[in-house]
PDB file of N, CA and C in Angstrom:
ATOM      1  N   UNK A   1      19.543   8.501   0.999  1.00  0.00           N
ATOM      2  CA  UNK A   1      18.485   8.641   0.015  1.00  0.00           C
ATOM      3  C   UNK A   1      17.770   9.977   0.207  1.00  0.00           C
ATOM      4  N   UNK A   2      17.503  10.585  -0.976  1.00  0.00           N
ATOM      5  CA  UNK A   2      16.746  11.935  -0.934  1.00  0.00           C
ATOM      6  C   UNK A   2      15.363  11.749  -0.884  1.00  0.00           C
ATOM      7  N   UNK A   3      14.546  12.656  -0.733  1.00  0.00           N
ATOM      8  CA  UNK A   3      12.838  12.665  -0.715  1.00  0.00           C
ATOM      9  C   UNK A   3      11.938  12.143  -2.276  1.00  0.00           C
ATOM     10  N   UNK A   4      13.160  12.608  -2.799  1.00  0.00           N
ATOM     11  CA  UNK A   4      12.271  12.446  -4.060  1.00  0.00           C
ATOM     12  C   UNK A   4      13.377  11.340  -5.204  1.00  0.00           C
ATOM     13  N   UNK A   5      13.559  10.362  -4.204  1.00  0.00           N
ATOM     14  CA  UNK A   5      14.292   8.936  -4.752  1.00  0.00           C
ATOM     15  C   UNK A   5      13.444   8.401  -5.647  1.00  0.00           C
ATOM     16  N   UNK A   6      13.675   8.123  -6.561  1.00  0.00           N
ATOM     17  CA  UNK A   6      12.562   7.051  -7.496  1.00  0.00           C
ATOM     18  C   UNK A   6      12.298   5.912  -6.661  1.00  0.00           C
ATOM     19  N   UNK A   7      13.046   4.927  -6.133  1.00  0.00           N
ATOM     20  CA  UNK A   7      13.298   3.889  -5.936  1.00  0.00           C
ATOM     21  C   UNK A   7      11.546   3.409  -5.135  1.00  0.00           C
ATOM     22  N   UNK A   8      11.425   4.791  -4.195  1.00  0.00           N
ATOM     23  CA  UNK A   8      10.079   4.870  -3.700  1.00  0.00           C
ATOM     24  C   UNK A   8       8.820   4.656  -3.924  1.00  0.00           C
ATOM     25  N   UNK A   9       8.530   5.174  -4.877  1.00  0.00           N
ATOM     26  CA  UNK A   9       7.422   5.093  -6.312  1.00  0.00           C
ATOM     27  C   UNK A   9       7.627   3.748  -6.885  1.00  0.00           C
ATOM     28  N   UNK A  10       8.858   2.702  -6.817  1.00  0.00           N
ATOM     29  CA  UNK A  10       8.583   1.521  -7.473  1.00  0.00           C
ATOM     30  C   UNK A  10       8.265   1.175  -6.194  1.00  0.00           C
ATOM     31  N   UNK A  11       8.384   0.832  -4.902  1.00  0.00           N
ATOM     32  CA  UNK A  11       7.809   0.069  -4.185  1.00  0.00           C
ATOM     33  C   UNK A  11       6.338   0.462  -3.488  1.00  0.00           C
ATOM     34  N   UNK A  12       5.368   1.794  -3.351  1.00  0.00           N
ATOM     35  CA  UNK A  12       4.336   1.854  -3.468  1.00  0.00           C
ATOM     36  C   UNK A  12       3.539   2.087  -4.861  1.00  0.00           C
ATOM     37  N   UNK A  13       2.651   1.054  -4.964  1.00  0.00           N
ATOM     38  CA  UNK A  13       1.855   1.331  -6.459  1.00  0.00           C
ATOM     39  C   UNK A  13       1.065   2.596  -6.132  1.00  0.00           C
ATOM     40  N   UNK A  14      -0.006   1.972  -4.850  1.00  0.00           N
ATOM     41  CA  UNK A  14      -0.911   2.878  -5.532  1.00  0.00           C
ATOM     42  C   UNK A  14      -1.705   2.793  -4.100  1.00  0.00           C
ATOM     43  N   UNK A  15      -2.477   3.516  -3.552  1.00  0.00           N
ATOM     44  CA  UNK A  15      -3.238   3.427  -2.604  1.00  0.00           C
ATOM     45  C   UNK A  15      -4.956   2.210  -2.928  1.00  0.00           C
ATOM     46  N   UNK A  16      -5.355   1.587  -1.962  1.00  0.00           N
ATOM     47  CA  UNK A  16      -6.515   1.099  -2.088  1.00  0.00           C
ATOM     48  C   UNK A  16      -7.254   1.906  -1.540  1.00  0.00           C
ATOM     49  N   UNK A  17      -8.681   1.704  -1.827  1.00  0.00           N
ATOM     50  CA  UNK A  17      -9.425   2.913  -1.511  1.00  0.00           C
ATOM     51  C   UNK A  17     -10.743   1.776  -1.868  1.00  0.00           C
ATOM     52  N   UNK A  18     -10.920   1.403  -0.825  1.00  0.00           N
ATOM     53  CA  UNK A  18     -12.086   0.441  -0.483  1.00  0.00           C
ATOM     54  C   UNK A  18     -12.765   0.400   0.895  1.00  0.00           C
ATOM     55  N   UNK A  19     -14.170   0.333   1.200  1.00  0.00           N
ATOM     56  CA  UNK A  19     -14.813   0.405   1.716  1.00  0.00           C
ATOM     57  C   UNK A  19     -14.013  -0.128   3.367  1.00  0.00           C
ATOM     58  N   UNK A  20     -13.495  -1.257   3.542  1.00  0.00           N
ATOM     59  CA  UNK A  20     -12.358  -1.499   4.050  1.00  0.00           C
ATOM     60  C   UNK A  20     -11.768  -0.790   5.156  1.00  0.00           C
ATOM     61  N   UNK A  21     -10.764  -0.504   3.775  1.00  0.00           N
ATOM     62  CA  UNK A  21      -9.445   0.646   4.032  1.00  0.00           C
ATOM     63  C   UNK A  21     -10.397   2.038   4.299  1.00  0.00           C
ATOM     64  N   UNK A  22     -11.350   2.489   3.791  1.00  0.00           N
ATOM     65  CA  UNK A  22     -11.672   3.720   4.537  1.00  0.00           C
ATOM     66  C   UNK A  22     -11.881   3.454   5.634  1.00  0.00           C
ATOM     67  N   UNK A  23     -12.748   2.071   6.497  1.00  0.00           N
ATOM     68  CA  UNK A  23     -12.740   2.157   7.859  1.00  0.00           C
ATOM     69  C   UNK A  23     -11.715   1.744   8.160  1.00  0.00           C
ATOM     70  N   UNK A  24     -10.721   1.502   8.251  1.00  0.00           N
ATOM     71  CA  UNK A  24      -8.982   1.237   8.539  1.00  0.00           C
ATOM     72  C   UNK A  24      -8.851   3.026   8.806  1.00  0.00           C
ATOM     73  N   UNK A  25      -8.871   3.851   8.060  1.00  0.00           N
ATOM     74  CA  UNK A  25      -8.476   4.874   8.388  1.00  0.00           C
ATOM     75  C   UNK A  25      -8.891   5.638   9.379  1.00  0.00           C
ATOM     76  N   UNK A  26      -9.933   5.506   9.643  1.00  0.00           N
ATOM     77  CA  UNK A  26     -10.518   5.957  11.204  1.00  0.00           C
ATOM     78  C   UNK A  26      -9.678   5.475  12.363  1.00  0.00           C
ATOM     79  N   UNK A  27      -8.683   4.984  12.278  1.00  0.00           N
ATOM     80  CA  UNK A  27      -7.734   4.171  13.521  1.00  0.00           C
ATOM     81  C   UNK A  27      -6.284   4.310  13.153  1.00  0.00           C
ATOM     82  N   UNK A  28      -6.095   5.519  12.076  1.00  0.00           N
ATOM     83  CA  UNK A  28      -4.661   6.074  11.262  1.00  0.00           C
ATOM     84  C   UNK A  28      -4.141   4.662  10.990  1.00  0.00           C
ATOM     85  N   UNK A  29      -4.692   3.755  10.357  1.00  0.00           N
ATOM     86  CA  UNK A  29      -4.241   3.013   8.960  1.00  0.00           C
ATOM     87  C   UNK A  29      -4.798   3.388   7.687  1.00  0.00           C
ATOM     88  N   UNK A  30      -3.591   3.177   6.646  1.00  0.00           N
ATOM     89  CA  UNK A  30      -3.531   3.507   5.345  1.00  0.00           C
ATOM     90  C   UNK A  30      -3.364   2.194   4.949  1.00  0.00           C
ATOM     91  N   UNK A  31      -3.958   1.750   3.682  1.00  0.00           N
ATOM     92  CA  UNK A  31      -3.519  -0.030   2.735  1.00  0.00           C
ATOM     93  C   UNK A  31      -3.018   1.076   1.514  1.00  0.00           C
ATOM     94  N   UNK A  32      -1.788   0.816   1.318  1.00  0.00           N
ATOM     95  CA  UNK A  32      -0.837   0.367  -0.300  1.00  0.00           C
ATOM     96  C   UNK A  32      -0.950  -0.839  -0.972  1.00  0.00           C
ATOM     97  N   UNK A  33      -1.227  -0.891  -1.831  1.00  0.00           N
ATOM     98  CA  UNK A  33      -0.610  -1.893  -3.216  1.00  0.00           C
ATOM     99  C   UNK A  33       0.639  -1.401  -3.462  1.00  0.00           C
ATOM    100  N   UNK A  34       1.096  -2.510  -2.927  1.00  0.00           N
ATOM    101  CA  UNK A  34       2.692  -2.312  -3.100  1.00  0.00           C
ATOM    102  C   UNK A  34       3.938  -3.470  -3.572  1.00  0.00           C
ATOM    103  N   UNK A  35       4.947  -3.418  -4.366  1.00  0.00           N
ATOM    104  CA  UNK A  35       5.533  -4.734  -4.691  1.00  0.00           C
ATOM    105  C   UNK A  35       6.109  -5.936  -4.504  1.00  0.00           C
ATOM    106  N   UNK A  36       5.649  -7.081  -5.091  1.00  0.00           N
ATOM    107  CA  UNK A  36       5.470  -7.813  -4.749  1.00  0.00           C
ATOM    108  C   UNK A  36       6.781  -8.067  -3.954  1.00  0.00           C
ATOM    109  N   UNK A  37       8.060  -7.496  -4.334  1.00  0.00           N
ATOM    110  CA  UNK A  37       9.568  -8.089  -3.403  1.00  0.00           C
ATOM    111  C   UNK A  37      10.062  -6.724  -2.400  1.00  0.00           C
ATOM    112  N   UNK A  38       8.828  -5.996  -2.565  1.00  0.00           N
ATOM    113  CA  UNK A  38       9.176  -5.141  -0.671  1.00  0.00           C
ATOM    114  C   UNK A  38       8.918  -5.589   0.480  1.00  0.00           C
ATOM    115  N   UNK A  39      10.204  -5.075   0.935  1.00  0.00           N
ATOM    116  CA  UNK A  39       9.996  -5.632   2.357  1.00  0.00           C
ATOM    117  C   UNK A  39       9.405  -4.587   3.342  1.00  0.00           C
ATOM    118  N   UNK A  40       8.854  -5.208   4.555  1.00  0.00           N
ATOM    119  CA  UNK A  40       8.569  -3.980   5.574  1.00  0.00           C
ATOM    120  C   UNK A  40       9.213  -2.940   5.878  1.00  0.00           C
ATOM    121  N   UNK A  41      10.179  -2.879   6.036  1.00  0.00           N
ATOM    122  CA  UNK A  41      11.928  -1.340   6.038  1.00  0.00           C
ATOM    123  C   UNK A  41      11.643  -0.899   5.210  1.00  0.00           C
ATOM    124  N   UNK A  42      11.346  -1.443   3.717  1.00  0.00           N
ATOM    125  CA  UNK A  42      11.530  -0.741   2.519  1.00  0.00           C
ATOM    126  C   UNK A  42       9.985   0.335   2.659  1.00  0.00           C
ATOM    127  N   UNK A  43       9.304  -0.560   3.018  1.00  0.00           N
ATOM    128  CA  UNK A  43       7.754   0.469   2.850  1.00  0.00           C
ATOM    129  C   UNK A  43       7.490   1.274   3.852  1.00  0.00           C
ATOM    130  N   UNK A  44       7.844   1.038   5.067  1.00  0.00           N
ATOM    131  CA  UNK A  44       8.374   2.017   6.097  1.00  0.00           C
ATOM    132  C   UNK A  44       9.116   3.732   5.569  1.00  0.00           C
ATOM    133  N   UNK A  45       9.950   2.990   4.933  1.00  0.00           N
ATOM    134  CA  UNK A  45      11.059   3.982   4.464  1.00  0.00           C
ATOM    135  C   UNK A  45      10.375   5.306   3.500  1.00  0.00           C
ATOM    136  N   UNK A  46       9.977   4.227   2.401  1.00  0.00           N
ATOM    137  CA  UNK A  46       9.073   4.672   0.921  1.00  0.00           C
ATOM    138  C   UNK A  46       7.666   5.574   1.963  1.00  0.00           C
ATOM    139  N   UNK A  47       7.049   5.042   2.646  1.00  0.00           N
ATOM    140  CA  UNK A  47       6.121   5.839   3.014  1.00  0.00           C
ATOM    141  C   UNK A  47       6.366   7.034   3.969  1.00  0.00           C
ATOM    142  N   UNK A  48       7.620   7.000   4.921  1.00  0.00           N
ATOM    143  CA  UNK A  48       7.940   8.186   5.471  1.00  0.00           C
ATOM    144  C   UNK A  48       8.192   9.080   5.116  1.00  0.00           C
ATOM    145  N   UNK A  49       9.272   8.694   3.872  1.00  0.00           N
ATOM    146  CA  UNK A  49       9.989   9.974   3.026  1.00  0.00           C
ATOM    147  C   UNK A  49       8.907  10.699   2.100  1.00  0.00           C
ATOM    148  N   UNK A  50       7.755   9.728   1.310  1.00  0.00           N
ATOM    149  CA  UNK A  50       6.983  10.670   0.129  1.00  0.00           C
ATOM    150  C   UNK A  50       5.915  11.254   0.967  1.00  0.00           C
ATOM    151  N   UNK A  51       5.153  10.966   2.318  1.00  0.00           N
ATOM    152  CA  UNK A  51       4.384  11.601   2.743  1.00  0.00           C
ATOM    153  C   UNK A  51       4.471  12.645   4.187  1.00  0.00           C
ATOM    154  N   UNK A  52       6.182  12.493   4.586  1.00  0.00           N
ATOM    155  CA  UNK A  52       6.199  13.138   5.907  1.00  0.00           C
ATOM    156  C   UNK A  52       5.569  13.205   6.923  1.00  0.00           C
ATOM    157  N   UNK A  53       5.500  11.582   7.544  1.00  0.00           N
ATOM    158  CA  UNK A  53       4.853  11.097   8.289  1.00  0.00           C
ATOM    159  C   UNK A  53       5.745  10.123   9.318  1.00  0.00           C
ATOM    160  N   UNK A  54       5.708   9.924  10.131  1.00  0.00           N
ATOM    161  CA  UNK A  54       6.039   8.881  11.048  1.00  0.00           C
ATOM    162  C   UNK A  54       5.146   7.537  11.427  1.00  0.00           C
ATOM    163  N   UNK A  55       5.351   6.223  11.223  1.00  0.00           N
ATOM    164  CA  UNK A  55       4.831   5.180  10.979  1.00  0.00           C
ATOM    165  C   UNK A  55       5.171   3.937  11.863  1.00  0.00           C
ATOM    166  N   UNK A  56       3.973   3.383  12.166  1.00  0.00           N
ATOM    167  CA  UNK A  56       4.231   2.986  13.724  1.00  0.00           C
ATOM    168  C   UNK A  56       4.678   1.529  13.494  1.00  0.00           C
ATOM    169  N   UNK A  57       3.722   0.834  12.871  1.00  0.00           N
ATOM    170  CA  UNK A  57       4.166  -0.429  11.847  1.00  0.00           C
ATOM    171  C   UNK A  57       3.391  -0.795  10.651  1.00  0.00           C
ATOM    172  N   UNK A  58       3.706  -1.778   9.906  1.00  0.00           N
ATOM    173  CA  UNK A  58       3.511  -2.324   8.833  1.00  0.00           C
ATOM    174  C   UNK A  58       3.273  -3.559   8.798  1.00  0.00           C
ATOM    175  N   UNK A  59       2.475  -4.247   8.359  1.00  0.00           N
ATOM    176  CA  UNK A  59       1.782  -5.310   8.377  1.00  0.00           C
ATOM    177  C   UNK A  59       1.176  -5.550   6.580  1.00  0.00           C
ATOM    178  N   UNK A  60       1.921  -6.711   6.330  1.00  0.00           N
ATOM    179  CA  UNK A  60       1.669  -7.107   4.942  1.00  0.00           C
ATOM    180  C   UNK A  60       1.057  -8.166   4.811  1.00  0.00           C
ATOM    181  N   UNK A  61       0.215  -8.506   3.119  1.00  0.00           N
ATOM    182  CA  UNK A  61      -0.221  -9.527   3.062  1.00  0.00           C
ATOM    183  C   UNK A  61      -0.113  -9.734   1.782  1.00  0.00           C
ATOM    184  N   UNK A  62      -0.581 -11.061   0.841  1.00  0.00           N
ATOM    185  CA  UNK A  62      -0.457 -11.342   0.128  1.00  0.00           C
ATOM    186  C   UNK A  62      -2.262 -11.966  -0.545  1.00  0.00           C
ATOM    187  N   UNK A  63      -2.465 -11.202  -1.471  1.00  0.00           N
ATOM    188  CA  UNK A  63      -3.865 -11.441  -2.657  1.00  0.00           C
ATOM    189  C   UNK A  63      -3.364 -12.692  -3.270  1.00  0.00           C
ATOM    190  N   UNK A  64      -4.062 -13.710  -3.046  1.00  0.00           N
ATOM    191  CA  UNK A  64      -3.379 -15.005  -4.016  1.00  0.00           C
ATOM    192  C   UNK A  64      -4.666 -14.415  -5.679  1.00  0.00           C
ATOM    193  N   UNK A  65      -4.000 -14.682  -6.264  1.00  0.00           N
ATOM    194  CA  UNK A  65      -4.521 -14.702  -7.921  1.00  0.00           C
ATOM    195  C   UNK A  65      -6.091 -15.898  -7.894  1.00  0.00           C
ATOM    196  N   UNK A  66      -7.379 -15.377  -8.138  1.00  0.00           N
ATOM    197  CA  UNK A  66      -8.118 -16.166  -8.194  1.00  0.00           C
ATOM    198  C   UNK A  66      -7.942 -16.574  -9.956  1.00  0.00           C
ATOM    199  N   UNK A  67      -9.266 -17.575 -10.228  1.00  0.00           N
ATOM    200  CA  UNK A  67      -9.548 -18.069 -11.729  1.00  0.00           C
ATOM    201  C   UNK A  67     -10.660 -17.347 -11.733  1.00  0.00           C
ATOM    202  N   UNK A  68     -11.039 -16.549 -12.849  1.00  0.00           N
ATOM    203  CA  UNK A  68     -12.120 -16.002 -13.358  1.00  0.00           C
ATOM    204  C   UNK A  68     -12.335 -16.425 -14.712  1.00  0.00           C
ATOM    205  N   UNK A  69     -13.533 -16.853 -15.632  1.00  0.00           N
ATOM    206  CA  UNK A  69     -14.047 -16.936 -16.599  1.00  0.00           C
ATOM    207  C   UNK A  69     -15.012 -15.991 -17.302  1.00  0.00           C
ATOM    208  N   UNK A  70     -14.156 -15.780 -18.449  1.00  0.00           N
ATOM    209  CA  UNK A  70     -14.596 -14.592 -19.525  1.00  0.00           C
ATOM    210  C   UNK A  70     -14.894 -15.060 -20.440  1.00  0.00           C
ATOM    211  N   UNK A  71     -16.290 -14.905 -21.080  1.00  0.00           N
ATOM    212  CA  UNK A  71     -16.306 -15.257 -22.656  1.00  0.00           C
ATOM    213  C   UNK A  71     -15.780 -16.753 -22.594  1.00  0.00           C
ATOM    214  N   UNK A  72     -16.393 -17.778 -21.550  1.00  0.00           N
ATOM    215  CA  UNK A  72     -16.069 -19.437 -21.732  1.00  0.00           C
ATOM    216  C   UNK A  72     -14.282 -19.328 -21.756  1.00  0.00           C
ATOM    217  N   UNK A  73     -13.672 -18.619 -21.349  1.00  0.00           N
ATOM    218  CA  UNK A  73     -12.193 -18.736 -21.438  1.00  0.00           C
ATOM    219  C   UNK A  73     -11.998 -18.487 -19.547  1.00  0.00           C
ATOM    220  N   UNK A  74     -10.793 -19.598 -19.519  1.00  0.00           N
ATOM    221  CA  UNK A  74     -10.526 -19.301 -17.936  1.00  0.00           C
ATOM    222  C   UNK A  74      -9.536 -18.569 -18.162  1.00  0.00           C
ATOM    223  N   UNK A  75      -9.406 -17.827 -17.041  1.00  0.00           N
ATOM    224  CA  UNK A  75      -7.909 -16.967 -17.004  1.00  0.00           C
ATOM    225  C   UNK A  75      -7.742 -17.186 -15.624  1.00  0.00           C
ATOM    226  N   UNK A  76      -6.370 -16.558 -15.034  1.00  0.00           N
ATOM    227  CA  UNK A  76      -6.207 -16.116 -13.600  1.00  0.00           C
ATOM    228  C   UNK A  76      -5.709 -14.855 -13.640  1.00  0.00           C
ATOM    229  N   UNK A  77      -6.203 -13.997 -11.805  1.00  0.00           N
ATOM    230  CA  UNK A  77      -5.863 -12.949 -11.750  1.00  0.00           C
ATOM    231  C   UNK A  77      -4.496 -13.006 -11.110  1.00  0.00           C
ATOM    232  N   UNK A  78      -3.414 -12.192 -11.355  1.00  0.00           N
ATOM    233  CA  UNK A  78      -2.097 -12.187 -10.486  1.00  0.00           C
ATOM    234  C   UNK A  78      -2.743 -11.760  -9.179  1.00  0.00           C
ATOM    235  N   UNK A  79      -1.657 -12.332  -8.410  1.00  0.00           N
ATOM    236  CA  UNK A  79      -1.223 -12.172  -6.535  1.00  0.00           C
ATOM    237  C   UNK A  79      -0.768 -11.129  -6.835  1.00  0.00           C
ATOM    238  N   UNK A  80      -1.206 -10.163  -5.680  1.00  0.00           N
ATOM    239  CA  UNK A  80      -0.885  -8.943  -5.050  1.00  0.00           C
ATOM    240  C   UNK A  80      -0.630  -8.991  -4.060  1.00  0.00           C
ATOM    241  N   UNK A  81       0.309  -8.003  -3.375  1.00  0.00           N
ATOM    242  CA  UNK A  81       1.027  -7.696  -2.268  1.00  0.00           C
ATOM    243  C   UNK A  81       0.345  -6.613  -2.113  1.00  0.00           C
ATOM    244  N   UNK A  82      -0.306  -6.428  -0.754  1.00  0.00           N
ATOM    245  CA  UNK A  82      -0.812  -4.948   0.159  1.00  0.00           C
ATOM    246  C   UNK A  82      -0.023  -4.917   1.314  1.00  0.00           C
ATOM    247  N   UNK A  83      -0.119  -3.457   1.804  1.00  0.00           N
ATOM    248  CA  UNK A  83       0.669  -3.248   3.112  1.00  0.00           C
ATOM    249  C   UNK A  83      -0.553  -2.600   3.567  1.00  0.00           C
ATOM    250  N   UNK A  84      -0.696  -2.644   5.019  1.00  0.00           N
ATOM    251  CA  UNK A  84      -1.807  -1.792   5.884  1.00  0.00           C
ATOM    252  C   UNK A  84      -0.489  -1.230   7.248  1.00  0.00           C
ATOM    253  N   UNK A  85      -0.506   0.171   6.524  1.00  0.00           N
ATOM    254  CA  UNK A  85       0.183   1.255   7.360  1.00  0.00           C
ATOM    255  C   UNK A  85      -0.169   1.653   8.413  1.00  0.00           C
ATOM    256  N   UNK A  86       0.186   1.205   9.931  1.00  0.00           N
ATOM    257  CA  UNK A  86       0.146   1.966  10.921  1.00  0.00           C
ATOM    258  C   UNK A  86       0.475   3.427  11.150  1.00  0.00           C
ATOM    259  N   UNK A  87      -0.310   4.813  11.349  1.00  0.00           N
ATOM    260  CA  UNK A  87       0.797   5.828  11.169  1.00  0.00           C
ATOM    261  C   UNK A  87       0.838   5.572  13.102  1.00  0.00           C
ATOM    262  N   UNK A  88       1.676   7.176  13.590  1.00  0.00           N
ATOM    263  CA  UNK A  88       1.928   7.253  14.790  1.00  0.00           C
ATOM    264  C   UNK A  88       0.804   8.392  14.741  1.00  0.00           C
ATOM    265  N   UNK A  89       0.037   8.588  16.182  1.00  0.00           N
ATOM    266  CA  UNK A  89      -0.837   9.536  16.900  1.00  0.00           C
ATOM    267  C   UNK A  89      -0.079  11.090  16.283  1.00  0.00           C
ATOM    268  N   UNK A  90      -1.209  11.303  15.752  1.00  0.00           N
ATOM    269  CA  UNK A  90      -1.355  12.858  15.170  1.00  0.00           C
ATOM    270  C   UNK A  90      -0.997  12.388  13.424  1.00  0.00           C
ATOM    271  N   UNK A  91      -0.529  11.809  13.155  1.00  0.00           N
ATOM    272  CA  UNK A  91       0.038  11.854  11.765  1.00  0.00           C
ATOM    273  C   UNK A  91      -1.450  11.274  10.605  1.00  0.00           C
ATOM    274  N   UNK A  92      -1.143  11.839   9.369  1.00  0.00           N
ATOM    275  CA  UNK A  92      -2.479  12.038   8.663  1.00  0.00           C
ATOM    276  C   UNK A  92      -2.211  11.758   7.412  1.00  0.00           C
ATOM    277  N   UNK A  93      -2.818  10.733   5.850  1.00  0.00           N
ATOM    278  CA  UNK A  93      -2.117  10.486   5.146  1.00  0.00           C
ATOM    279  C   UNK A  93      -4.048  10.767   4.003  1.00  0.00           C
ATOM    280  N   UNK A  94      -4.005  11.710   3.256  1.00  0.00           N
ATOM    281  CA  UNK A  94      -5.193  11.809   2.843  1.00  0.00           C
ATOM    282  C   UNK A  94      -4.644  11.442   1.375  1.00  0.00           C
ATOM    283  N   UNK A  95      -5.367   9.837   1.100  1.00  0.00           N
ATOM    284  CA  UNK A  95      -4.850   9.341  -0.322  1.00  0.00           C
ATOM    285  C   UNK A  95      -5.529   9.892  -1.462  1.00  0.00           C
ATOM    286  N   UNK A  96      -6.603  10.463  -1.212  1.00  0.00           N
ATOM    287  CA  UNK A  96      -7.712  11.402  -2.222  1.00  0.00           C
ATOM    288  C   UNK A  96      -6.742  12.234  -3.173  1.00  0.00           C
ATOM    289  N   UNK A  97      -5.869  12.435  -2.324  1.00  0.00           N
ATOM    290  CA  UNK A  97      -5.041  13.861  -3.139  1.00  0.00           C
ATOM    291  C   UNK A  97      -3.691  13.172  -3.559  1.00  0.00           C
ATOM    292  N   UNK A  98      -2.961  13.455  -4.952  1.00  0.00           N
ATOM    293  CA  UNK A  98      -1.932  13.170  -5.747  1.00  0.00           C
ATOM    294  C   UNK A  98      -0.898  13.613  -4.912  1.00  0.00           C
ATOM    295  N   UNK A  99       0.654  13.120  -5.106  1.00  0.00           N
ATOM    296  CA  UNK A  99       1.818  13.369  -4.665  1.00  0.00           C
ATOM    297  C   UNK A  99       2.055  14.598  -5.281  1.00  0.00           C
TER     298      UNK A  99
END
């Protein structure tokens, strides 16, 4: 696989960027929103190659979908899949800035 595989971009959405995850990053963890049928290898992989980084582990979880009510109508929110990225000592992943 090359650096600039698509396949990558479908398995990280998007960075979180929550109060959180900024203190996660003080200890070189990063959280992805990432899809729902990646596996840990895969986001390992996806995150080494688009940011040129080395990654120590990966640790996933799963957002179950709550019920919220709008306008007297119930709905539910979909389950999300996050990953919280271990990097390795020295390595640096500043999500502020676009690929």
């Amino acid at each position: 696989m090359s650096t600039t595989d698509p396949r990558h971009y479908d398995v990280l959405l998007s960075p979180v960027v929550t109060e959180k995850a900024t203190a996660a990053s003080e200890h070189n963890k990063v959280v992805f929103k990432v899809a729902r049928t990646a596996t840990k290898p895969q986001i390992k992989e996806a995150v080494e190659k688009l940011f040129d980084v080395k990654v120590k582990s990966v640790n996933t979880l799963v957002r179950k979908g709550k019920v919220r009510i709008f306008k007297g109508r119930a709905g539910e929110l979909q389950d999300s899949k996050r990953a919280v990225v271990t990097l390795q000592e020295g390595h640096h992943i500043d999500v502020t800035t676009g690929l």
